[in-house]
C-alpha atoms as a PDB file:
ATOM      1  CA  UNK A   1       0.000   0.000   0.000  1.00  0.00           C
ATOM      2  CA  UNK A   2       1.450   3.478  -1.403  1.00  0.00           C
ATOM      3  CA  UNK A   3       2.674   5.086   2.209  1.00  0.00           C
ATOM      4  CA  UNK A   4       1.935   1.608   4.721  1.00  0.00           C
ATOM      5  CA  UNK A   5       2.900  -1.531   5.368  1.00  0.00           C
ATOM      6  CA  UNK A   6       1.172  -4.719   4.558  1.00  0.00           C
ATOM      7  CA  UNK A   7      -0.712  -6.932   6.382  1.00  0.00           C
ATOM      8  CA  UNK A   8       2.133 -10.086   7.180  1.00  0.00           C
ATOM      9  CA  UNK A   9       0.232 -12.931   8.534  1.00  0.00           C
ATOM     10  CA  UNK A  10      -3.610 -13.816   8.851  1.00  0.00           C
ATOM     11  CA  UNK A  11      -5.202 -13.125  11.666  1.00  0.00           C
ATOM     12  CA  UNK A  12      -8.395 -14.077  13.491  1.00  0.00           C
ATOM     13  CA  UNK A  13     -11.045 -11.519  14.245  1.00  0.00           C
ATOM     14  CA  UNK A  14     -14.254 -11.841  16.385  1.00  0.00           C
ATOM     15  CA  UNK A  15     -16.590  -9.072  16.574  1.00  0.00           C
ATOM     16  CA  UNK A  16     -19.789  -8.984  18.889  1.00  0.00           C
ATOM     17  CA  UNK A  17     -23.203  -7.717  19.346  1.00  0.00           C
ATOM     18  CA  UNK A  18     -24.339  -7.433  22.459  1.00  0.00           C
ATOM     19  CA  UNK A  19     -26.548  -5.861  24.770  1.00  0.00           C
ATOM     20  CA  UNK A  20     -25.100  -3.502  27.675  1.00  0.00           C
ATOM     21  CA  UNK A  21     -23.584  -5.803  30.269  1.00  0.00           C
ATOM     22  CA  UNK A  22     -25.033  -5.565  34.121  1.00  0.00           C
ATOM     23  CA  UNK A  23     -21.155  -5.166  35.126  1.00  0.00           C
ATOM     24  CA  UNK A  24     -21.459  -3.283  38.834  1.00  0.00           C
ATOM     25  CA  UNK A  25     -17.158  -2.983  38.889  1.00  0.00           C
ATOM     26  CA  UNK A  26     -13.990  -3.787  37.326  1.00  0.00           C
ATOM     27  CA  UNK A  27     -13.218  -7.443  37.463  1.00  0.00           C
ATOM     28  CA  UNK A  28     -17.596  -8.640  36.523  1.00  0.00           C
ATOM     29  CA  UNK A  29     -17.203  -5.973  33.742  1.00  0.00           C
ATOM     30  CA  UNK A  30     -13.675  -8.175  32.691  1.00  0.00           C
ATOM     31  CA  UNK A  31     -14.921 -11.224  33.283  1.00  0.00           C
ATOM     32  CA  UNK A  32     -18.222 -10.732  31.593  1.00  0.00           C
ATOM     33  CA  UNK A  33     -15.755  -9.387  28.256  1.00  0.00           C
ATOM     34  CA  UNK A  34     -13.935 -13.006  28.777  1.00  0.00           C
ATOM     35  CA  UNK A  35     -17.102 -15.383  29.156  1.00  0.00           C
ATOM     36  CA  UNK A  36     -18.361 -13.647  25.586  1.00  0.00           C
ATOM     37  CA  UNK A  37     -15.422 -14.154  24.256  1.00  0.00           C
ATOM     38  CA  UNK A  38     -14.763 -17.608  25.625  1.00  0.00           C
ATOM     39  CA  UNK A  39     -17.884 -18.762  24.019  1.00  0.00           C
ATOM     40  CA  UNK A  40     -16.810 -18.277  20.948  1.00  0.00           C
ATOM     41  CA  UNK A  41     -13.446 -19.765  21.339  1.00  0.00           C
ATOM     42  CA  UNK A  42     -14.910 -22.425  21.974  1.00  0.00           C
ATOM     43  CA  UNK A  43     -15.260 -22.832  18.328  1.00  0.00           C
ATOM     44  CA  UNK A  44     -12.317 -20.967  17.026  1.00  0.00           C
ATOM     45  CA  UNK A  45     -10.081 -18.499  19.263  1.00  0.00           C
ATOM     46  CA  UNK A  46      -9.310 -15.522  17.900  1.00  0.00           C
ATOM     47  CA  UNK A  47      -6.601 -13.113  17.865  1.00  0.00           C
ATOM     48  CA  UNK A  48      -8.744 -10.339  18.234  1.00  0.00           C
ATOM     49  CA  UNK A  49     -11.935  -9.335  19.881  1.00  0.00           C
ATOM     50  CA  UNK A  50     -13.739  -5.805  18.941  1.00  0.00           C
ATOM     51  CA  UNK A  51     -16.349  -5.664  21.232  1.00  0.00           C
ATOM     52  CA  UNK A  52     -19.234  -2.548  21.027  1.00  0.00           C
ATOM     53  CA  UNK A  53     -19.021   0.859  21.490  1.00  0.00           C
ATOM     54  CA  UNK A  54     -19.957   1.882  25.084  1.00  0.00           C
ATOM     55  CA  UNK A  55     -20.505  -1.097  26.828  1.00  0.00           C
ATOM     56  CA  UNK A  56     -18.491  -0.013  29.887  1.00  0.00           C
ATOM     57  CA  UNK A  57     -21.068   2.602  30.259  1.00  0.00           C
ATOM     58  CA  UNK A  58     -23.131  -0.545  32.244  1.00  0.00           C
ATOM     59  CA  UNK A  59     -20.538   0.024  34.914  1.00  0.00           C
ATOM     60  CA  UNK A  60     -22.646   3.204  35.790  1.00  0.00           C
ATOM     61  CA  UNK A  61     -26.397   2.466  34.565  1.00  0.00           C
ATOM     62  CA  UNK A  62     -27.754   5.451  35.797  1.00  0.00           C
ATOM     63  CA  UNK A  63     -25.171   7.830  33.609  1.00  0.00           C
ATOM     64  CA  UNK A  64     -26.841  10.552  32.145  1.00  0.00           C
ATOM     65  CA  UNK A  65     -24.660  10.849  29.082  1.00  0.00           C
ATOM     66  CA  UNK A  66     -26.514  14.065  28.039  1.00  0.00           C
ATOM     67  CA  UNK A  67     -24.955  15.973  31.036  1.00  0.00           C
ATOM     68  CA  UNK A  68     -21.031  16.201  31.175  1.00  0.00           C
ATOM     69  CA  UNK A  69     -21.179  16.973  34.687  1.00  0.00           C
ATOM     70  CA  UNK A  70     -22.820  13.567  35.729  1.00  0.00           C
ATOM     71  CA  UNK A  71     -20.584  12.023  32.994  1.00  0.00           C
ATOM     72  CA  UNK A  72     -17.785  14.268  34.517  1.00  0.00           C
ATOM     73  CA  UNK A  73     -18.656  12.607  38.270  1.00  0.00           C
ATOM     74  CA  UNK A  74     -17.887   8.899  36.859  1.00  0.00           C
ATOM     75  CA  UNK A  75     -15.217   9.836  34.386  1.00  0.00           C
ATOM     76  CA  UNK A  76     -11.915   8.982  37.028  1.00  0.00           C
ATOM     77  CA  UNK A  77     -13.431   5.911  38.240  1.00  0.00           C
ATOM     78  CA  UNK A  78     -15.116   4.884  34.517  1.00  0.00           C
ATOM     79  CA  UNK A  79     -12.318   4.681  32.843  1.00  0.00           C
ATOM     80  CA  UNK A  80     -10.330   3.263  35.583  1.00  0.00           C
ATOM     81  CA  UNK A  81     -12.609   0.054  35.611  1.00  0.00           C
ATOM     82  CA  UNK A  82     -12.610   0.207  32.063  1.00  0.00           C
ATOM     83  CA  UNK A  83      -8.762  -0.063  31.492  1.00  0.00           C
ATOM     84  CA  UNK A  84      -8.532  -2.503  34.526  1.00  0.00           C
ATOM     85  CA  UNK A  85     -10.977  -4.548  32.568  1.00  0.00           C
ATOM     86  CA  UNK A  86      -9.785  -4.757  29.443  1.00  0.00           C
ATOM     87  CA  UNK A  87      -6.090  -5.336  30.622  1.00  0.00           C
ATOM     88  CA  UNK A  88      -7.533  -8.819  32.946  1.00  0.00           C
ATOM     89  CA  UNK A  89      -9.711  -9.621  29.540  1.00  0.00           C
ATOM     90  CA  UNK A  90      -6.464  -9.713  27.407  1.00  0.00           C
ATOM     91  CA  UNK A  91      -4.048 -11.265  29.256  1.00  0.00           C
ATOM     92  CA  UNK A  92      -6.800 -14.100  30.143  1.00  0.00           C
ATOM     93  CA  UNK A  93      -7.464 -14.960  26.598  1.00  0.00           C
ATOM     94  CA  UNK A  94      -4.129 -14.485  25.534  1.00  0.00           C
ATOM     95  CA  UNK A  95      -5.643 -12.396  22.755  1.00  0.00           C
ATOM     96  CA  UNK A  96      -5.626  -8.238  21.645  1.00  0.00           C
ATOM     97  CA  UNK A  97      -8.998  -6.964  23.193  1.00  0.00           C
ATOM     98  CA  UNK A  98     -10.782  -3.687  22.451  1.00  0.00           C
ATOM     99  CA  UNK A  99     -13.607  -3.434  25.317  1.00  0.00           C
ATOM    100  CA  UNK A 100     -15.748  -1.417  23.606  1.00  0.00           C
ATOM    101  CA  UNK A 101     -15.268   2.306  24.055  1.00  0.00           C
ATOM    102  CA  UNK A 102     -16.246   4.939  27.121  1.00  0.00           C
ATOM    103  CA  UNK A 103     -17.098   8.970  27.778  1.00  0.00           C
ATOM    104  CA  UNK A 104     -14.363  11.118  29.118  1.00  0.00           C
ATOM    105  CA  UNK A 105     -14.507  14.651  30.350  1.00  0.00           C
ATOM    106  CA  UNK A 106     -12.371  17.609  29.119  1.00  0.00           C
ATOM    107  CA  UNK A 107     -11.229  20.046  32.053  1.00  0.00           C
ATOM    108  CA  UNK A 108     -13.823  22.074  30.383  1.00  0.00           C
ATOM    109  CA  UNK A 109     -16.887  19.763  31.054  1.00  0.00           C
ATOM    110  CA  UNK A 110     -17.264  18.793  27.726  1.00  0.00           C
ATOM    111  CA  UNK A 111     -17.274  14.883  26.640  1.00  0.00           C
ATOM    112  CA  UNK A 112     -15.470  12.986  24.079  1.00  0.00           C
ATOM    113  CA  UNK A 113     -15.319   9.208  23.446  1.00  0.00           C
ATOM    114  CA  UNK A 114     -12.224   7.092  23.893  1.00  0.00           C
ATOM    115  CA  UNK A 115     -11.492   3.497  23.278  1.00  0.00           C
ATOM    116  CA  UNK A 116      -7.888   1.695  24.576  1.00  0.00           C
ATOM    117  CA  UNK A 117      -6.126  -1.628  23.328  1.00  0.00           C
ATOM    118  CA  UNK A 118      -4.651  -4.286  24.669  1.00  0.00           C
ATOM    119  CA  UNK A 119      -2.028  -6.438  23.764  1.00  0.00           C
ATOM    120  CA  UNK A 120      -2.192 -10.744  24.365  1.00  0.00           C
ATOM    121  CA  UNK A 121      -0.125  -9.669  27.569  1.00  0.00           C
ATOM    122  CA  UNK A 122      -2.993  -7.336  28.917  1.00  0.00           C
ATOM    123  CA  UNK A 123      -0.252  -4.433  28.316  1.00  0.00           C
ATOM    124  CA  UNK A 124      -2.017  -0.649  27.170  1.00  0.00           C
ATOM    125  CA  UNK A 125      -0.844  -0.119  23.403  1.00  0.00           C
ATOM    126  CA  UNK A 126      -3.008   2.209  22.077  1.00  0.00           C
ATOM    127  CA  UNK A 127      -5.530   4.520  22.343  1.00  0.00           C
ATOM    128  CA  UNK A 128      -7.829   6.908  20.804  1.00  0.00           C
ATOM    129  CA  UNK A 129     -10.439   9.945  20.725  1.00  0.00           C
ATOM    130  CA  UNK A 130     -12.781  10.337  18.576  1.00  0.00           C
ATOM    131  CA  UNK A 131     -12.098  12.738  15.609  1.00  0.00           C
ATOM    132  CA  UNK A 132     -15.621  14.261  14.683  1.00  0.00           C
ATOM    133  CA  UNK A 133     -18.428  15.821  16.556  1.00  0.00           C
ATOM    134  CA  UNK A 134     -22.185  14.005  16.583  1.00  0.00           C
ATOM    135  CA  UNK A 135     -25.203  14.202  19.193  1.00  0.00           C
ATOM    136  CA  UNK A 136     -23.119  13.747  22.063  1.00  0.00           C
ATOM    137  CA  UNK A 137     -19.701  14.055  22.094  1.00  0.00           C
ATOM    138  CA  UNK A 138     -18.621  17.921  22.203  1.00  0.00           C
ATOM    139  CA  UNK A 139     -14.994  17.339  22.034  1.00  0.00           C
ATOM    140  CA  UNK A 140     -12.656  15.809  19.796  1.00  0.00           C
ATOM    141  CA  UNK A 141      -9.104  14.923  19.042  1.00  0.00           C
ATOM    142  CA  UNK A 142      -7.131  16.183  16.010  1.00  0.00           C
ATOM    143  CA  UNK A 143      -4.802  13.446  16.130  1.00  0.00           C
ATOM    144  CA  UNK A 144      -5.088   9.800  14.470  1.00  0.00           C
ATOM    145  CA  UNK A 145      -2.590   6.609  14.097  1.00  0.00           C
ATOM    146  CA  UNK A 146      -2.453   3.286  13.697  1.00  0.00           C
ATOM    147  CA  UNK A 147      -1.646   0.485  16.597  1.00  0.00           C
ATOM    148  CA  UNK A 148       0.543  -2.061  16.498  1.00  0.00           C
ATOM    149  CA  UNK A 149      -1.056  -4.908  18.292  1.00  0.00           C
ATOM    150  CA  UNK A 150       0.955  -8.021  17.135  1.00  0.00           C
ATOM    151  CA  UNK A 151       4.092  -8.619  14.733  1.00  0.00           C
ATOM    152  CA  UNK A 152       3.204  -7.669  11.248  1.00  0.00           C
ATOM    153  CA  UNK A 153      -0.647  -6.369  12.183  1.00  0.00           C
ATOM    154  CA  UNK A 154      -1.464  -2.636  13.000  1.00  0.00           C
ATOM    155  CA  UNK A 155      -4.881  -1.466  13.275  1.00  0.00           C
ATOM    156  CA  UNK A 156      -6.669   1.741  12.975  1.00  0.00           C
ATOM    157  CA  UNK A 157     -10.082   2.995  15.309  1.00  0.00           C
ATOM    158  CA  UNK A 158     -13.031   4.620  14.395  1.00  0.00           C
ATOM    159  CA  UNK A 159     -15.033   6.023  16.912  1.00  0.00           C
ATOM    160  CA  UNK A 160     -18.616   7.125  16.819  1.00  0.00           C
ATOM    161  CA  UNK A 161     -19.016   9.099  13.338  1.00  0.00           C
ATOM    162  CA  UNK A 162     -15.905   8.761  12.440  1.00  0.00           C
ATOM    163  CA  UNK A 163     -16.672   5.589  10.487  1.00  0.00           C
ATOM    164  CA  UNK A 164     -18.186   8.123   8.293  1.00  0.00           C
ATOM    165  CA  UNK A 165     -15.773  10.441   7.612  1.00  0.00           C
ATOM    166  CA  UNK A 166     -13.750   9.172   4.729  1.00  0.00           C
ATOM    167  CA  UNK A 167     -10.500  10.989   5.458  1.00  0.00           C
ATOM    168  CA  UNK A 168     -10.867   9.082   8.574  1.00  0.00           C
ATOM    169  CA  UNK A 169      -9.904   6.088   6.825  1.00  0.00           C
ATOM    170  CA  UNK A 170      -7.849   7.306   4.285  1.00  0.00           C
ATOM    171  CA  UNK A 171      -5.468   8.456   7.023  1.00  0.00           C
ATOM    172  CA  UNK A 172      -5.290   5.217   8.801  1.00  0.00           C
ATOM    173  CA  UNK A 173      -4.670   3.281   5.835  1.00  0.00           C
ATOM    174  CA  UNK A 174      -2.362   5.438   4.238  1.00  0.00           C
ATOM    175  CA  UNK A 175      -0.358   5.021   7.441  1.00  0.00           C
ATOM    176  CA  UNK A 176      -0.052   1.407   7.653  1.00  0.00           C
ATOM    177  CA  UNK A 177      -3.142  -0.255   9.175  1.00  0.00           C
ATOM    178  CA  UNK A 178      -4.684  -2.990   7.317  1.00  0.00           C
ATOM    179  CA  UNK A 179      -7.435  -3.587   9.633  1.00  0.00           C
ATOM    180  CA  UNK A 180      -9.852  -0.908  10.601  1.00  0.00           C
ATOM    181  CA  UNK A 181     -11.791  -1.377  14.237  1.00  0.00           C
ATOM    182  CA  UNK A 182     -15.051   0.628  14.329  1.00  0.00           C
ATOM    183  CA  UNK A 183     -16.348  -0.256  17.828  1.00  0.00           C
ATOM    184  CA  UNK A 184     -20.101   1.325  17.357  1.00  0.00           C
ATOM    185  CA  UNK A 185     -23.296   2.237  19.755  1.00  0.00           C
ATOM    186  CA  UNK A 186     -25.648   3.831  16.808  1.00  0.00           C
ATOM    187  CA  UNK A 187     -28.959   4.795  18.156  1.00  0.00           C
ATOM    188  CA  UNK A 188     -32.213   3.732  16.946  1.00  0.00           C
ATOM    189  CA  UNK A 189     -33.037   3.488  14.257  1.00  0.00           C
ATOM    190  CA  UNK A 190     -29.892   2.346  12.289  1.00  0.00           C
ATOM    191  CA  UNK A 191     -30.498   0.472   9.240  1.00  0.00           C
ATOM    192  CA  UNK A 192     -28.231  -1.681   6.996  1.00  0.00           C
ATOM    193  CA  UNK A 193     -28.213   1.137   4.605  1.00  0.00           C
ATOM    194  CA  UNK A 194     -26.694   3.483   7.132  1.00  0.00           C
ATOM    195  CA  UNK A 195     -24.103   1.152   7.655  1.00  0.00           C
ATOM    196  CA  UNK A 196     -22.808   0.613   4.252  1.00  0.00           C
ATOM    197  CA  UNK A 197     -22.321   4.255   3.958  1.00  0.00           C
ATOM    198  CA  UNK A 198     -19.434   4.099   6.872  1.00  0.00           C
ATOM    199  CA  UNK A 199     -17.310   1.027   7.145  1.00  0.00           C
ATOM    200  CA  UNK A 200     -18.530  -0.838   4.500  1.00  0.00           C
ATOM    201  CA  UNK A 201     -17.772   1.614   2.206  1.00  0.00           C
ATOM    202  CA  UNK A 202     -14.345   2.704   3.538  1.00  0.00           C
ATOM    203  CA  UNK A 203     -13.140  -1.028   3.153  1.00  0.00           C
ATOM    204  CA  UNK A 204     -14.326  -0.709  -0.751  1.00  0.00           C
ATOM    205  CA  UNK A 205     -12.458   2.855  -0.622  1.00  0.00           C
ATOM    206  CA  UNK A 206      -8.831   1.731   1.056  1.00  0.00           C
ATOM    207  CA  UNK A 207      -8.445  -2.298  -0.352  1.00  0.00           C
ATOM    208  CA  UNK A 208      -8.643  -3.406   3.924  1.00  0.00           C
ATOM    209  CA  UNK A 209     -10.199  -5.552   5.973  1.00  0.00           C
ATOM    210  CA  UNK A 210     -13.241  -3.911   8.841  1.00  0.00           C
ATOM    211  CA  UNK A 211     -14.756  -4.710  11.390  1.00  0.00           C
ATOM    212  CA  UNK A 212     -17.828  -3.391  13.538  1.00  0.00           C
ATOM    213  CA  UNK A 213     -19.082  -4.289  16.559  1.00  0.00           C
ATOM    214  CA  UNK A 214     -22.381  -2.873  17.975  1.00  0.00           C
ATOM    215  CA  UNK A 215     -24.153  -2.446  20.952  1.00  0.00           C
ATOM    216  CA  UNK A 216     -28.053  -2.879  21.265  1.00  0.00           C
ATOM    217  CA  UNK A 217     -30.969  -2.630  23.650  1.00  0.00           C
ATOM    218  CA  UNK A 218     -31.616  -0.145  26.422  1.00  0.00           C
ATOM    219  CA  UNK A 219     -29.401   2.152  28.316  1.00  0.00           C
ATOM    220  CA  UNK A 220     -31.115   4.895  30.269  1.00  0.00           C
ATOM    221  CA  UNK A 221     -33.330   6.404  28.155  1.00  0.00           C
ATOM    222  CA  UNK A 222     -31.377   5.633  24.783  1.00  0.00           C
ATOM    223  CA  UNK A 223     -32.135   2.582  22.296  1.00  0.00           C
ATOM    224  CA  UNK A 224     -28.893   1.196  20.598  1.00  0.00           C
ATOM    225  CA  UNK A 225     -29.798  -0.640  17.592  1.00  0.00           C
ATOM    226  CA  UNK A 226     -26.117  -1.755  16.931  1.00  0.00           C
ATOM    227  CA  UNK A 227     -24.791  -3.964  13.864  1.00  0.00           C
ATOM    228  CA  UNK A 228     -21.915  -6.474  13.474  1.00  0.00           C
ATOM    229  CA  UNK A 229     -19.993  -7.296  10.700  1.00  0.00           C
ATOM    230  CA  UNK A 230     -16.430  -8.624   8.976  1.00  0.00           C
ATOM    231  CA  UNK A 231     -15.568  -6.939   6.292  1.00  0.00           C
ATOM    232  CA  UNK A 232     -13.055  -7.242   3.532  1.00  0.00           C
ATOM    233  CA  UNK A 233     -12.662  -6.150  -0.408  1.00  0.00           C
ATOM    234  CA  UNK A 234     -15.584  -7.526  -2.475  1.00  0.00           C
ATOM    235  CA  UNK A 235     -13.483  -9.218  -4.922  1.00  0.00           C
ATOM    236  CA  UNK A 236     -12.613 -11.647  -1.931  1.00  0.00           C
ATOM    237  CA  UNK A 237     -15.558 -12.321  -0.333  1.00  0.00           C
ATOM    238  CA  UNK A 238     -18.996 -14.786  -1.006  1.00  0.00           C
ATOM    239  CA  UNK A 239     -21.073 -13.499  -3.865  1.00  0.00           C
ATOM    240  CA  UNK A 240     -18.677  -9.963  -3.773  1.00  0.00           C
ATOM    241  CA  UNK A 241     -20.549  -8.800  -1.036  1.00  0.00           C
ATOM    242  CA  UNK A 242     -17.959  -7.562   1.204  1.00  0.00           C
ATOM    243  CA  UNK A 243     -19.161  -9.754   3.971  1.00  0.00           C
ATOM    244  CA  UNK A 244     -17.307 -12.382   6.001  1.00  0.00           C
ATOM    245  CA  UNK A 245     -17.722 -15.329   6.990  1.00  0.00           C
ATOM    246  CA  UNK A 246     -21.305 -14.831   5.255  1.00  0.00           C
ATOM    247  CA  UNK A 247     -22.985 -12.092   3.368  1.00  0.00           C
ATOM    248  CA  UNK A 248     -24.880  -9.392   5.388  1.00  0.00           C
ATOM    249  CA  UNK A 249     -24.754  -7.477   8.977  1.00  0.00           C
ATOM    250  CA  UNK A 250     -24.993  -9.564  12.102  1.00  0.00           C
ATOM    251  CA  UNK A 251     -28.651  -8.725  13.852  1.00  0.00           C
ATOM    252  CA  UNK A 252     -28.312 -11.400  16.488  1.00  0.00           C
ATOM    253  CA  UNK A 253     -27.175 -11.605  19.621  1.00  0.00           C
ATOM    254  CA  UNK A 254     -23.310 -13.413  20.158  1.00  0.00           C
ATOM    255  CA  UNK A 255     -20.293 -12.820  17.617  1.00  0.00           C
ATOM    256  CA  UNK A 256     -19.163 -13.473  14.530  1.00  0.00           C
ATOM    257  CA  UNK A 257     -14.834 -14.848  13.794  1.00  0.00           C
ATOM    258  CA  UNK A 258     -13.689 -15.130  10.642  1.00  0.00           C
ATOM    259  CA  UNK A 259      -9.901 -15.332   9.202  1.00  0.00           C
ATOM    260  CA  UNK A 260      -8.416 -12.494   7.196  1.00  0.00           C
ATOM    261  CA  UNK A 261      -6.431 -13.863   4.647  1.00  0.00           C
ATOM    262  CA  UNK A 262      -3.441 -12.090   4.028  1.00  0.00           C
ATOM    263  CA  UNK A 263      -2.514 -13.721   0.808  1.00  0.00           C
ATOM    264  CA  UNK A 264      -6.232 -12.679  -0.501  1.00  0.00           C
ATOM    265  CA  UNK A 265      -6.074  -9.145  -0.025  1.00  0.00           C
ATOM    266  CA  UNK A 266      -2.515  -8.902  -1.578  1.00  0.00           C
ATOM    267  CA  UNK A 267      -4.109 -10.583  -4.749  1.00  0.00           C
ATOM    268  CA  UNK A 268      -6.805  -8.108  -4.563  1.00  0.00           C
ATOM    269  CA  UNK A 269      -4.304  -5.140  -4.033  1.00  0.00           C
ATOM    270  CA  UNK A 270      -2.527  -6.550  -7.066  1.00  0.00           C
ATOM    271  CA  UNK A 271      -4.931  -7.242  -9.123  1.00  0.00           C
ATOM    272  CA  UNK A 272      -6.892  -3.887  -8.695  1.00  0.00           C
ATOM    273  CA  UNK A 273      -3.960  -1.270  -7.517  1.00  0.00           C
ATOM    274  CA  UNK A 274      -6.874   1.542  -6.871  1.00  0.00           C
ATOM    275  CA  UNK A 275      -4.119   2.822  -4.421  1.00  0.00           C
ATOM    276  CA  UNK A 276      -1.366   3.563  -6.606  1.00  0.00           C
ATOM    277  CA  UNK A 277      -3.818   6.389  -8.291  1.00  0.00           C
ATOM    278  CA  UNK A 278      -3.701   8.009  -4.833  1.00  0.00           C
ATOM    279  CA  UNK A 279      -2.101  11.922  -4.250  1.00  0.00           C
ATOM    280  CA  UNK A 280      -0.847  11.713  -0.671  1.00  0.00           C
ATOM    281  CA  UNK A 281       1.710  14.963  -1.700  1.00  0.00           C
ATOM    282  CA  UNK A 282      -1.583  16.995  -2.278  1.00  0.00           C
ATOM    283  CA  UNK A 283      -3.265  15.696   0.991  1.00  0.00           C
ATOM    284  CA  UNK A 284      -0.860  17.171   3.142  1.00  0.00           C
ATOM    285  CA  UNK A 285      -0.106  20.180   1.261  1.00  0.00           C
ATOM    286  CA  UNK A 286      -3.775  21.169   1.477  1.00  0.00           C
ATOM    287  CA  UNK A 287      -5.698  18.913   3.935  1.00  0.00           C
ATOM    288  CA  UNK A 288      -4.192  20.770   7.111  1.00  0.00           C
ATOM    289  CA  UNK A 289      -4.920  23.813   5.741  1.00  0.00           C
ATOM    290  CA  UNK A 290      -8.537  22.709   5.135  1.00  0.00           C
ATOM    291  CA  UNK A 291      -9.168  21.894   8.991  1.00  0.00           C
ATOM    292  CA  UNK A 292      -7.195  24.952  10.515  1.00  0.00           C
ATOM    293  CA  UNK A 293      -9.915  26.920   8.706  1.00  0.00           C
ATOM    294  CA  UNK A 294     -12.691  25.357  10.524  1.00  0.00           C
ATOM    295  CA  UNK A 295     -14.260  27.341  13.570  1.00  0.00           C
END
C-alpha cells in the first residue's frame, strides 16, 4: 500500500453484538468481556476481539450521558474500571482486546469518546479519541494513528461518526493499518443502509479488511440498535458482497470470527492497484490547511 505496510500474517477476528452488560465494577465488567469471548473460542479463538461501542457505560447504569457533569462525576473511576478490565480480559485470553469504548470529560466539562487496546499480555498499546463531533460528544481529538497490536498487524479505530468520515480512513490506511476497528453504539433506528455508507464503504475505498461491533438494547433512556460485521474487499468475499464469513450485517445476539487472509487481499491489491492512483503529496499540502480553517 502506497505510504503503509502490509498486512504479514492472517489473523483471526471476532466481533460482537451485544446488549449492555449488568457489570457493577472492574473485574464482573472483565470477566463478563472473557465469558463472551470464551464462548466463541470455543469454536475458534481468535486473535482479536472488537467488542461494542460503550458497553463499559453498564458500569454506571444510571449515567446521564446528556450531562457532562454527571458524565464528569464517573469519568476517574469509569475509565479506571474500564482499562482494569480490558487489561484482565487480554491477558486471560491471551488475545488483543478492544472493550468497547467509554465517555471522558475535558477540564472544560465537555465529553469525548475514547477506546484503549490491549495487547495478548494485557499491556495498554493504544488509544484513541474520537475525531468528529455528533449528538453527544462535544470534544474531539485532532490526532489519528495506527496500533501495532501483534508482529506484522497494526490497526486503525473509528469512533462514533468517524466511520463516516472518509479521510478518517484514508489516514489510517495510508499510514499502515490494514485492519480498521469501528467499535459502534448507533442509536435507533440504524439500518443496513446506514451502515454501508461508513465502514462498508471505507473497506471498498482503502483495499482493507473492517470490522464493527455494535451495541443494542436499552441504556437509560437511549435505544442502541447496533450492527456487526467482517468486512473485507468484495473481490474476496462470497457473492462480492464484502461480507465475512457470510454475506450481510450480524442482527443477532453473540459474535461473529472469521480469518483475514493475508494472501487474498494482496491478490486483490494486485490485481486492482486503486491505491497507486492516490495523491498523498496533495493531501498534506492542502488537507491541514482545510481543517485549521474550521471554527
Amino acid at each position: 500500500m502506497q505510504g503503509g505496510a502490509t498486512l504479514e500474517r492472517d489473523f483471526i477476528v471476532a466481533t460482537f453484538r451485544l446488549p449492555p452488560f449488568a457489570a457493577p465494577d472492574a473485574a464482573s465488567f472483565g470477566r463478563a468481556l472473557v465469558q463472551a469471548a470464551e464462548s466463541t473460542a470455543q469454536r475458534t479463538p481468535a486473535d482479536l476481539y472488537l467488542f461494542p461501542g460503550l458497553l463499559a457505560l453498564g458500569l454506571v447504569p444510571q449515567l446521564d450521558l446528556a450531562d457532562p457533569k454527571a458524565v464528569a462525576l464517573a469519568d476517574g473511576s469509569l475509565k479506571d474500571a474500564y482499562l482494569a478490565a480490558g487489561s484482565y480480559a487480554a491477558r486471560t485470553l491471551g488475545a488483543v482486546v478492544v472493550p468497547g469504548t467509554i465517555y471522558l470529560v475535558t477540564p472544560q466539562d465537555r465529553v469525548q469518546q475514547y477506546a484503549a487496546v490491549f495487547d495478548r499480555q494485557g499491556n495498554l498499546v493504544g488509544e484513541q479519541l474520537q475525531t468528529h463531533k455528533d449528538g453527544t460528544v462535544q470534544a474531539t481529538a485532532d490526532e489519528i494513528s495506527p496500533i501495532a497490536v501483534d508482529a506484522g498487524v497494526k490497526v486503525g479505530l473509528l469512533l462514533g461518526r468517524d466511520a463516516w468520515y472518509p479521510e478518517v480512513s484514508r489516514i489510517l490506511s495510508l499510514q499502515g493499518a490494514d485492519i480498521l476497528l469501528a467499535p459502534l453504539a448507533p442509536g435507533t433506528p440504524y439500518s443496513s443502509e446506514e451502515a454501508l455508507w461508513g465502514l462498508w464503504q471505507e473497506v471498498q475505498q482503502n483495499q482493507v479488511f473492517g470490522v464493527e461491533s455494535g451495541l443494542f438494547g436499552v441504556m437509560g433512556e437511549r435505544v442502541y440498535a447496533g450492527r456487526a460485521a467482517i468486512l473485507a474487499p468484495c473481490e474476496m468475499t462470497e457473492d462480492e458482497a464484502g461480507f465475512l464469513p457470510r454475506p450481510g450485517y450480524f442482527v443477532g445476539t453473540g459474535a461473529q470470527v472469521a480469518t483475514l487472509r493475508v494472501d487474498d487481499l494482496q491478490k486483490v491489491r494486485r490485481d486492482y492497484p486503486l491505491l497507486r492512483h492516490l495523491n498523498p503529496g496533495l493531501y498534506r499540502k492542502y488537507l491541514p490547511l482545510i481543517y485549521r480553517r474550521q471554527p
